[in-house]
N, C-alpha and C. Protein backbone atom coordinates (compact mmCIF):
# COMPACT_ATOMS: atom_id res chain seq x y z
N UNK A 1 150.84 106.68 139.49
CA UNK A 1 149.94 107.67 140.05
C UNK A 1 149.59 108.74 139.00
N UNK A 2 150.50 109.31 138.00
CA UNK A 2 150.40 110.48 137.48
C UNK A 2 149.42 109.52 136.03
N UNK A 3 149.41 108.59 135.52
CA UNK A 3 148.94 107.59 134.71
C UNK A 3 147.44 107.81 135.52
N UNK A 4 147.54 107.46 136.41
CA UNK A 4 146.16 107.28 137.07
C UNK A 4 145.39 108.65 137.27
N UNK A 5 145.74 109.44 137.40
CA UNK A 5 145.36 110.99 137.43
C UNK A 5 144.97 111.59 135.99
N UNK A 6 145.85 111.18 134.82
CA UNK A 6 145.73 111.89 134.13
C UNK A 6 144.46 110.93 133.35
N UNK A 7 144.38 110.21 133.31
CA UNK A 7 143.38 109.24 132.92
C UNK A 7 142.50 109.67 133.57
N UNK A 8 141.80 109.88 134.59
CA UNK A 8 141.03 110.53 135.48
C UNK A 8 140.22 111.69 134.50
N UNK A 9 141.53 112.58 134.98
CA UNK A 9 140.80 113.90 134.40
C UNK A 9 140.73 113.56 132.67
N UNK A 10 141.35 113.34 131.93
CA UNK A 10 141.31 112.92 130.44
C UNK A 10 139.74 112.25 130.24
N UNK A 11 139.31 111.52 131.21
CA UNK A 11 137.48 110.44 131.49
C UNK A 11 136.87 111.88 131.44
N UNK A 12 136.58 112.37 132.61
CA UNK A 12 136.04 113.28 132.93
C UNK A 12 135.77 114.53 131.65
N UNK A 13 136.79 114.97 131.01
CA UNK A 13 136.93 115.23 130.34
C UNK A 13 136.23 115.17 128.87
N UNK A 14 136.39 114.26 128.64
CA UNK A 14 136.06 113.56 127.41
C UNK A 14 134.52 113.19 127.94
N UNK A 15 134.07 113.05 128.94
CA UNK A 15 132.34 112.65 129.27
C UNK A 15 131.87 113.80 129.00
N UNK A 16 132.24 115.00 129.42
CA UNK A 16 131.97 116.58 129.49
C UNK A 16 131.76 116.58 128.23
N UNK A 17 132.41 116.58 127.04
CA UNK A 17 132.58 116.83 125.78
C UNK A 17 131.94 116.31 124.88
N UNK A 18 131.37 114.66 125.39
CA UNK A 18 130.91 113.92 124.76
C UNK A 18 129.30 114.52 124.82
N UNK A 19 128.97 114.67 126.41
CA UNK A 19 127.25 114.99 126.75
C UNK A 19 127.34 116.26 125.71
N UNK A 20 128.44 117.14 125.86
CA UNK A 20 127.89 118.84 124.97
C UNK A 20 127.33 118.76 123.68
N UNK A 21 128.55 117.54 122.97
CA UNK A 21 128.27 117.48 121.12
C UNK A 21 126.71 116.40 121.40
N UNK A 22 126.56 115.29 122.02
CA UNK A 22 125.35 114.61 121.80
C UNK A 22 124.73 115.90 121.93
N UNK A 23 124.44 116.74 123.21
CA UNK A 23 123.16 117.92 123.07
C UNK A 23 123.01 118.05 121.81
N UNK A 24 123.80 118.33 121.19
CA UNK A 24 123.65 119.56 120.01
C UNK A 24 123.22 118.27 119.08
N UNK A 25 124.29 117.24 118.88
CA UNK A 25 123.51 116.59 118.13
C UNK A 25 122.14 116.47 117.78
N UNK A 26 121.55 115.87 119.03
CA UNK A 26 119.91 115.65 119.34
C UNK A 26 119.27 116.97 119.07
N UNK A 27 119.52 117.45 119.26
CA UNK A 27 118.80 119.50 119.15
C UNK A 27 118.55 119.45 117.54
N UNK A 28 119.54 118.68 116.69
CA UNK A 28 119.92 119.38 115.57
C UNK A 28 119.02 118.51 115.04
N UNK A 29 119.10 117.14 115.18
CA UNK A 29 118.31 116.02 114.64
C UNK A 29 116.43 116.33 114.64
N UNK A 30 116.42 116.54 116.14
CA UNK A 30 115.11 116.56 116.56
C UNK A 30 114.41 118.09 115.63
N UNK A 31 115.41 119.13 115.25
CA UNK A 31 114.60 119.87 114.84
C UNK A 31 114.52 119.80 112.75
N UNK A 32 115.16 119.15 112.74
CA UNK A 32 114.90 118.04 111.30
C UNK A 32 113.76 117.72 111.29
N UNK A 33 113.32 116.58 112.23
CA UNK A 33 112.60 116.15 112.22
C UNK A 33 111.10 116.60 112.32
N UNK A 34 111.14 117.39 113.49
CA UNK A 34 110.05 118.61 113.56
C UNK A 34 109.72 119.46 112.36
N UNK A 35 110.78 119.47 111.75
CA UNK A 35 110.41 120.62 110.79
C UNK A 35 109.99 119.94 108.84
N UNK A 36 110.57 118.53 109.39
CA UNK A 36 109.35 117.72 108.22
C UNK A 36 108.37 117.43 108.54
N UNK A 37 108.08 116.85 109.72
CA UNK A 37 106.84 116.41 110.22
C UNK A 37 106.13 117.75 110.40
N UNK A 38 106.08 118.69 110.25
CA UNK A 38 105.43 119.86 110.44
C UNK A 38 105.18 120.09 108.58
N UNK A 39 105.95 120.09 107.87
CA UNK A 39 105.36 120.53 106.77
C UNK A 39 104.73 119.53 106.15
N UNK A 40 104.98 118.16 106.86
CA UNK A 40 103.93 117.22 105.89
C UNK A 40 102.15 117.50 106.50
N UNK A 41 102.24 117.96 107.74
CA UNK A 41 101.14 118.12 108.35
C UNK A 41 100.51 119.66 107.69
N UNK A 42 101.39 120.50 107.65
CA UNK A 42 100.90 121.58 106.88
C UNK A 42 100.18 121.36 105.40
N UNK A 43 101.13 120.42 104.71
CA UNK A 43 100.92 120.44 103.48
C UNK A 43 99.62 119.42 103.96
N UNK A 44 99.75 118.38 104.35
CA UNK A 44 97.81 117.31 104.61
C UNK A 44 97.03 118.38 104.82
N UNK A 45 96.55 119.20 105.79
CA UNK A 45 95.99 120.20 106.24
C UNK A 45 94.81 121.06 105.07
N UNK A 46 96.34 121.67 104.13
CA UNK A 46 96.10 122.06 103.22
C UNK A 46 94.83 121.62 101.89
N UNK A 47 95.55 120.40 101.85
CA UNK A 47 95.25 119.87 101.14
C UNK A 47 93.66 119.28 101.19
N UNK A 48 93.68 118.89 102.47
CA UNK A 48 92.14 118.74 103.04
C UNK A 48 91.02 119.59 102.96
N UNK A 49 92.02 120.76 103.37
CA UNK A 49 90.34 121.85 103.01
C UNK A 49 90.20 122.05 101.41
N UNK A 50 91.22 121.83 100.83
CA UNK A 50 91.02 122.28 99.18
C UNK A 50 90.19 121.56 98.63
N UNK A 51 90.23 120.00 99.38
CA UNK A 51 89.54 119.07 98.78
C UNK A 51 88.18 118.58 99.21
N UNK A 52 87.60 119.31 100.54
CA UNK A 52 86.70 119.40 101.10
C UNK A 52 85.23 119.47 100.32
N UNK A 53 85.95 121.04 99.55
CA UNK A 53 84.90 121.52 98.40
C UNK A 53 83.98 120.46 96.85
N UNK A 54 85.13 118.93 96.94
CA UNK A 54 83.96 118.69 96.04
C UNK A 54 84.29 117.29 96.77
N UNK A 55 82.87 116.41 96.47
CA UNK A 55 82.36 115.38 97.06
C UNK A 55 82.47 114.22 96.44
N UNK A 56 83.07 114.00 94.92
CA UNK A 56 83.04 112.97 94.51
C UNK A 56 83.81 111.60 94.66
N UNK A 57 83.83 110.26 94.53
CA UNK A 57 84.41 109.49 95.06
C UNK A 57 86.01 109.93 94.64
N UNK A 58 86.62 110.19 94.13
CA UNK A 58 87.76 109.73 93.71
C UNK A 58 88.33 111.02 94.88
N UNK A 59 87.95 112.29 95.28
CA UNK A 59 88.23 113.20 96.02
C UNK A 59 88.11 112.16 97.77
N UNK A 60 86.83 111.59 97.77
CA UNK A 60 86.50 111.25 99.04
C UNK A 60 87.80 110.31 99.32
N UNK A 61 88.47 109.37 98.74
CA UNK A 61 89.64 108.40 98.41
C UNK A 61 90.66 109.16 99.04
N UNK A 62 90.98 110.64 98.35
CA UNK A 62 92.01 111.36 98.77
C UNK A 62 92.22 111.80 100.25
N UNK A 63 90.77 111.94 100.39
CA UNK A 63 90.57 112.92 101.97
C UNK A 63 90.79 111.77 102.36
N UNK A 64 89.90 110.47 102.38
CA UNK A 64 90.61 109.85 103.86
C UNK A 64 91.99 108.84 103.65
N UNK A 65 92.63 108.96 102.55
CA UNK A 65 94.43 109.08 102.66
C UNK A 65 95.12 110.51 103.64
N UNK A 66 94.37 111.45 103.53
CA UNK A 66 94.58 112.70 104.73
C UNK A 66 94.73 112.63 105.56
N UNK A 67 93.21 112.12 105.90
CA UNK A 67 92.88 112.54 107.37
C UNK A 67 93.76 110.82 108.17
N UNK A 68 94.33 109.46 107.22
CA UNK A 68 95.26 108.75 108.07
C UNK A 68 96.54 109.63 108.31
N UNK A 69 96.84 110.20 107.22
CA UNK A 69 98.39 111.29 107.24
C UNK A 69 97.95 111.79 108.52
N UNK A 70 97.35 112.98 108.81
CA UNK A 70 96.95 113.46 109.72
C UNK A 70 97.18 112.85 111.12
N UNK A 71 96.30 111.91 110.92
CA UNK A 71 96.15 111.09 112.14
C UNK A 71 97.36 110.46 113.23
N UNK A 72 98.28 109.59 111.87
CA UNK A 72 99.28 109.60 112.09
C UNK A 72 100.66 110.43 113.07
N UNK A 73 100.50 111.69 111.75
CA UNK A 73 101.07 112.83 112.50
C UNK A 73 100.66 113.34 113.79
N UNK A 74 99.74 113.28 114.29
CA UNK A 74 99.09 113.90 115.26
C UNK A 74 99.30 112.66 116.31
N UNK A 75 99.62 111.72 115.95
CA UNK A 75 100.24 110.81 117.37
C UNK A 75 101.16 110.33 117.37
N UNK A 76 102.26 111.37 116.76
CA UNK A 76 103.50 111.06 116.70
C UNK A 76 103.79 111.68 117.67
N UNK A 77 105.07 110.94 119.03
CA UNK A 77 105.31 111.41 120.01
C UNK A 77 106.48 112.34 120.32
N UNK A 78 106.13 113.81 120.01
CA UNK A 78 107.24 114.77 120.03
C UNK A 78 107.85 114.88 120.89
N UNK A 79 106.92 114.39 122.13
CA UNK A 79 107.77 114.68 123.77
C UNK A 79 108.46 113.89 124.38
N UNK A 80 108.46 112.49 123.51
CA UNK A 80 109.33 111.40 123.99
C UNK A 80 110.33 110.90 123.21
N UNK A 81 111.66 111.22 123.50
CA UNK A 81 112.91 111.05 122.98
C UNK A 81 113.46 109.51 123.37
N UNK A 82 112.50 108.79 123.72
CA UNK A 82 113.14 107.71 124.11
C UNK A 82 112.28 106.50 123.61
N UNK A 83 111.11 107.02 122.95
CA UNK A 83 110.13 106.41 122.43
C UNK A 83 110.77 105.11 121.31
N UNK A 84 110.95 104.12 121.51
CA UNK A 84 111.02 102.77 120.75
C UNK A 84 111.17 102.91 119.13
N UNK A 85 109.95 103.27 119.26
CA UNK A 85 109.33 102.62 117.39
C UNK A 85 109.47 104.77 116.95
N UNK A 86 110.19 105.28 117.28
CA UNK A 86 110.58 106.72 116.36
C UNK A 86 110.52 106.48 115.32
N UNK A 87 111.80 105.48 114.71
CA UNK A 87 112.36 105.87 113.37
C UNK A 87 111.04 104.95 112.51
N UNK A 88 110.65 103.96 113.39
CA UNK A 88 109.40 103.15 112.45
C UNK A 88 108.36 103.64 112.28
N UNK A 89 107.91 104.50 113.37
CA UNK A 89 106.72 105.73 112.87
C UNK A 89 106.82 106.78 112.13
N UNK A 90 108.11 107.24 111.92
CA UNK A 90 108.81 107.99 111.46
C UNK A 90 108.49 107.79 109.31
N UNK A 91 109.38 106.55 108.89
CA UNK A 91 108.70 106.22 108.11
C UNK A 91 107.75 105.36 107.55
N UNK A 92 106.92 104.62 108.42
CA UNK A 92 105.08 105.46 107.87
C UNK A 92 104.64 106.38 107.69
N UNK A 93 104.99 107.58 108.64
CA UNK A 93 104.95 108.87 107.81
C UNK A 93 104.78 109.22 106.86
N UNK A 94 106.59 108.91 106.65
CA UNK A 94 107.25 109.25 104.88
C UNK A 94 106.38 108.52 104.13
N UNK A 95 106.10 107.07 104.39
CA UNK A 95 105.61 106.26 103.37
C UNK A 95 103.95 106.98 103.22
N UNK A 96 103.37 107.33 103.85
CA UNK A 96 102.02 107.80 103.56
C UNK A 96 102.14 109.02 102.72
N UNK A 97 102.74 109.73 103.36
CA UNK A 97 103.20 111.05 102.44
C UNK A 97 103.47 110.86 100.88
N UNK A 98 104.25 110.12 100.59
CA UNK A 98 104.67 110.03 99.99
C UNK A 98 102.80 109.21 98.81
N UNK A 99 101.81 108.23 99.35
CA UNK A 99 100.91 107.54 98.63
C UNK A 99 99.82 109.12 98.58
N UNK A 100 99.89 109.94 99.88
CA UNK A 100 98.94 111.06 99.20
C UNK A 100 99.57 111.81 98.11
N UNK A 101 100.60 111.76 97.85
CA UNK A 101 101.13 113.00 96.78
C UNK A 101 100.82 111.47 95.48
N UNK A 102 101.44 111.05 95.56
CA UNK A 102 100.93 109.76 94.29
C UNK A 102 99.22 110.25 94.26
N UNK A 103 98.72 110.22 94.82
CA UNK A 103 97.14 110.35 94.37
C UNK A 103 96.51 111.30 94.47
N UNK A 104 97.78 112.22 94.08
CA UNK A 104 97.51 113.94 94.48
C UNK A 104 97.92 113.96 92.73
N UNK A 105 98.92 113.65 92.18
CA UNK A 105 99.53 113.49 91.25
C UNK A 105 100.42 114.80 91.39
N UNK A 106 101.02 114.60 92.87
CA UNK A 106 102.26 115.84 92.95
C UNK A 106 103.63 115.25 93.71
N UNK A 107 104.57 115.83 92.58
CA UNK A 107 105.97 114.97 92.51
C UNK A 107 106.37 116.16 94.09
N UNK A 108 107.09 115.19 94.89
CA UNK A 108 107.55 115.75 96.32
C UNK A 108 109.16 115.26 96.26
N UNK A 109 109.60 116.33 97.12
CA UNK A 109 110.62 116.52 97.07
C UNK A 109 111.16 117.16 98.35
N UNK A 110 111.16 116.52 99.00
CA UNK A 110 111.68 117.12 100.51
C UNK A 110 113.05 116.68 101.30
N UNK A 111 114.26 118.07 101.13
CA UNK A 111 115.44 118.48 101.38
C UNK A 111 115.64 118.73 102.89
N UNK A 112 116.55 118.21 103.38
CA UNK A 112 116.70 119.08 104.50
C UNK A 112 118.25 119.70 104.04
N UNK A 113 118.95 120.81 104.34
CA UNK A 113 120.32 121.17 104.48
C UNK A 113 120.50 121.93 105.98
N UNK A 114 121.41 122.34 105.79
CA UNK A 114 122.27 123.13 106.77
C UNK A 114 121.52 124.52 106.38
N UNK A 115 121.19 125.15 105.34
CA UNK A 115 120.58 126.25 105.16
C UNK A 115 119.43 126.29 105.55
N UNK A 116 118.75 125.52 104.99
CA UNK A 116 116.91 125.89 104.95
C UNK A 116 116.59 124.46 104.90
N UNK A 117 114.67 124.03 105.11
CA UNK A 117 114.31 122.75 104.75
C UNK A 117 113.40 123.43 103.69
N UNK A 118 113.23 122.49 102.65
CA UNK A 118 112.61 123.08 101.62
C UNK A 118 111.33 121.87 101.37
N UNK A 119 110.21 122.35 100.77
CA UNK A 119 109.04 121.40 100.47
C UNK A 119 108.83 121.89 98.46
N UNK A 120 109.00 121.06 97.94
CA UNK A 120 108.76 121.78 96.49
C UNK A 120 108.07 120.94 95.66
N UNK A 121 107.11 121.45 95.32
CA UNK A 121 106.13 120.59 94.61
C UNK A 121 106.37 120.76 92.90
């Protein structure tokens, strides 16, 4: 009986403990994630209007490597945590990001820590 009780509460227990750290986990992950996918969209953004200003082919090439970044980003599903293909949309992302700065000719470098997320060109 006392085997059976303490096992009981020890379950219970340990479920309690388990849901608290996943929260935080997911909280911690998800705002990783938010907070690259936000500066790659900042930095496309950017980059778009700078390049707006001249019209020649090799610029026009760049913008619409953008405006897929963009696109991309913009139907990436922030509100669904249960969404399938995350980590595979996730990097296409990276991988696009990564072909506009190649034809940006700007070396990227994107950190996340425990301190800060950093973008450094």
């Amino acid at each position: 009986r006392f085997h059976r009780e303490g096992y009981q509460e020890g379950y219970a227990e340990g479920s309690h403990a388990g849901m608290a750290e996943g929260r935080r986990y997911g909280a911690l992950h998800g705002a990783r994630i938010g907070s690259e996918i936000g500066s790659y969209l900042g930095f496309a953004l950017t980059w778009h209007c700078l390049l707006q200003k001249c019209t020649d082919e090799k610029n026009s090439k760049k913008i619409r490597a953008l405006d897929s970044l963009i696109g991309m980003i913009q139907k990436f599903p922030y509100e669904d945590p249960t969404y399938d293909k995350l980590q595979e949309d996730l990097e296409k992302i990276r991988g696009k990001f990564k072909q506009v700065c190649s034809m940006l000719n700007i070396q990227s470098d994107f950190r996340i820590g425990t301190e800060r997320s950093s973008l450094t060109f």
